[in-house]
C-alpha atoms as a PDB file:
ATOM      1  CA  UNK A   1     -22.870   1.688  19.493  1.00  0.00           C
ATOM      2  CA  UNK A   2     -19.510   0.273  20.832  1.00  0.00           C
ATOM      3  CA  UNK A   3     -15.988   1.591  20.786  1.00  0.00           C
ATOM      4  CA  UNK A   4     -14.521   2.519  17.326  1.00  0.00           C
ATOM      5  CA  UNK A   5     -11.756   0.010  16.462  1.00  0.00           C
ATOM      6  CA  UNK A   6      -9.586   2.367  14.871  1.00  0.00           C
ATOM      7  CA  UNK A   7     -10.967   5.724  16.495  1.00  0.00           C
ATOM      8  CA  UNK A   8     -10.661   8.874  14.132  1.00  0.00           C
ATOM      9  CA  UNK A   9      -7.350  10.400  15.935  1.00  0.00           C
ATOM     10  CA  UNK A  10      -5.492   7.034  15.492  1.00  0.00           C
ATOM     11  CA  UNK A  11      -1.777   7.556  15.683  1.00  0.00           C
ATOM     12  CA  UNK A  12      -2.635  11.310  16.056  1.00  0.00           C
ATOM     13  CA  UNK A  13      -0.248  11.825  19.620  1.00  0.00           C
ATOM     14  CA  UNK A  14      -0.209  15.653  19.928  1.00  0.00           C
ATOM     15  CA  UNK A  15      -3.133  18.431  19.504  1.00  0.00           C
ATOM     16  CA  UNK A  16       0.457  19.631  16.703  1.00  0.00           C
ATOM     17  CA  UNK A  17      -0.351  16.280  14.900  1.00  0.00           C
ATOM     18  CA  UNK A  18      -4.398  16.362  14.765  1.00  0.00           C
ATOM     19  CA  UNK A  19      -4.244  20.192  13.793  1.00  0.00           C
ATOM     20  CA  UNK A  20      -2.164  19.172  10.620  1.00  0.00           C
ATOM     21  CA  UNK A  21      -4.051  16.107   9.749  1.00  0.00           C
ATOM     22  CA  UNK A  22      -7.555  17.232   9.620  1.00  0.00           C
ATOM     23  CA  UNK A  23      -6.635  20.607   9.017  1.00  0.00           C
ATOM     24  CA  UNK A  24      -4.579  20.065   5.941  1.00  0.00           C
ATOM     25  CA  UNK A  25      -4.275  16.448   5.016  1.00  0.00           C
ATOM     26  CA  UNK A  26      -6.967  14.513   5.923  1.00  0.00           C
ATOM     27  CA  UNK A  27      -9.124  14.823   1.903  1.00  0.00           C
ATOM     28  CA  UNK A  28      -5.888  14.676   0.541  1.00  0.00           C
ATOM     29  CA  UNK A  29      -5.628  11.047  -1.452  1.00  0.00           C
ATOM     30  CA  UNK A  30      -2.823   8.192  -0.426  1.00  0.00           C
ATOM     31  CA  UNK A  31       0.112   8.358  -2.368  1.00  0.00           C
ATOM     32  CA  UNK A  32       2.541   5.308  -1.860  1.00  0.00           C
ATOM     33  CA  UNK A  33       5.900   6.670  -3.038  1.00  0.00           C
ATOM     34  CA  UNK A  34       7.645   3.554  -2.131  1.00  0.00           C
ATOM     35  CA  UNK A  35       5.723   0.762  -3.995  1.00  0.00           C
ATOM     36  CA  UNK A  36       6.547  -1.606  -7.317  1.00  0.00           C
ATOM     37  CA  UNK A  37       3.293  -0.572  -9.372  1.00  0.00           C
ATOM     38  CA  UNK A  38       4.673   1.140 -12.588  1.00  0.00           C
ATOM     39  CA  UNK A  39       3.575   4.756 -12.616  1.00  0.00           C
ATOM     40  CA  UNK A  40       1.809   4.324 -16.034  1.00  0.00           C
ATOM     41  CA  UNK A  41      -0.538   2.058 -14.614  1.00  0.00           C
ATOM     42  CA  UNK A  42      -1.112   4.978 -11.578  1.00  0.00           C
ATOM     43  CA  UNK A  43      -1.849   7.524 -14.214  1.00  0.00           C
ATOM     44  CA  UNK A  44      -4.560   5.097 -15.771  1.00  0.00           C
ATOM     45  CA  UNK A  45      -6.298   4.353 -13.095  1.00  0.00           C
ATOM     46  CA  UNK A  46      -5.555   0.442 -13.627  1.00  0.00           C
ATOM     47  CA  UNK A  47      -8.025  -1.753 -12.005  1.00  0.00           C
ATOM     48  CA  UNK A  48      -6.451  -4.987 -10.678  1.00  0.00           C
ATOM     49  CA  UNK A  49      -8.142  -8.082 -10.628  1.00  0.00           C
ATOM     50  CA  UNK A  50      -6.840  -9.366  -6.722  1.00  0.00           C
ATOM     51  CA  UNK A  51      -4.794  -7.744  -4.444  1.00  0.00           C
ATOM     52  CA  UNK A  52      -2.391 -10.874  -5.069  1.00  0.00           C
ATOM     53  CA  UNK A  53      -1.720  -8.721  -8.165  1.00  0.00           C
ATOM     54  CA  UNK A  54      -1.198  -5.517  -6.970  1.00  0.00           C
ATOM     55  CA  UNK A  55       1.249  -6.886  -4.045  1.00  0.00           C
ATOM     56  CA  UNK A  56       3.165  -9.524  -5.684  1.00  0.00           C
ATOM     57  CA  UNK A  57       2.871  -8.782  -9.553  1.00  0.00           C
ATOM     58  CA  UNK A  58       5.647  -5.910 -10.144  1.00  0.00           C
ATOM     59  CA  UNK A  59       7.790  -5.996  -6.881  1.00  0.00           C
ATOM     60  CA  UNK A  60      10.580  -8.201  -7.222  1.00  0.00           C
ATOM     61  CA  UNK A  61      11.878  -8.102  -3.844  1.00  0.00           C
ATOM     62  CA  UNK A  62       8.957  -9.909  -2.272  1.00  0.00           C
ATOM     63  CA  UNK A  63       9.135 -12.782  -5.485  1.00  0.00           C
ATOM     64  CA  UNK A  64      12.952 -13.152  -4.149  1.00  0.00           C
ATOM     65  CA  UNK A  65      11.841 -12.973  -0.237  1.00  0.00           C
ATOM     66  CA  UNK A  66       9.229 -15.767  -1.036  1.00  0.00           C
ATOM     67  CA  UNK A  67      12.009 -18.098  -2.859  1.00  0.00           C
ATOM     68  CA  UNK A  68      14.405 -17.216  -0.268  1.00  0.00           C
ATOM     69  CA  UNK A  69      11.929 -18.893   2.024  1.00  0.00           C
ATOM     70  CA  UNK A  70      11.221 -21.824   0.224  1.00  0.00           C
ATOM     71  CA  UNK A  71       8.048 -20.994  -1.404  1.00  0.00           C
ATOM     72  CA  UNK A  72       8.035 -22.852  -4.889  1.00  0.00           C
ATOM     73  CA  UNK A  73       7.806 -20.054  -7.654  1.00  0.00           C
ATOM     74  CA  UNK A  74       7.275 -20.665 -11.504  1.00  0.00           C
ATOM     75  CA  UNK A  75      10.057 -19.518 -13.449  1.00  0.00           C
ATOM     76  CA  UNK A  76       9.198 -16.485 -15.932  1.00  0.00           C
ATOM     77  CA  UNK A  77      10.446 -13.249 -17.081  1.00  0.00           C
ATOM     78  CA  UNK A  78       7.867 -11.019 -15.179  1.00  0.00           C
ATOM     79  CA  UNK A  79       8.992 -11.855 -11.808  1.00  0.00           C
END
């Protein structure tokens, strides 16, 4: 079998830094702390259709970096 693309240790500099992941954080689940999805729809588990949902539907920022750069955007109240 050939190389891994993204071997296991990826990012993982120090013997400090591989000890902590797969010692202690490794089964631990992602948590985004910085995104735009309401945390209701975290708690519930919500199932998006597309990832054009989950990265563009709630996060106003990128709806105002997209118009700032031309892109033509409908006009509504949820974005």
């Amino acid at each position: 079998m050939g190389k891994e693309f993204i071997p296991k240790n990826f990012l993982l500099e120090t013997k400090t830094a591989s000890k902590l992941y797969f010692g202690f954080a490794e089964s631990l689940p992602i948590i985004d702390y910085h995104c735009h999805i309401p945390p209701k729809e975290v708690a519930l588990n919500r199932k998006f259709e597309n990832m054009t949902q989950i990265w563009l539907a709630g996060d106003h920022y990128k709806w105002r970096a997209m118009r700032t750069c031309g892109v033509n955007l409908p006009l509504s109240d949820k974005n």
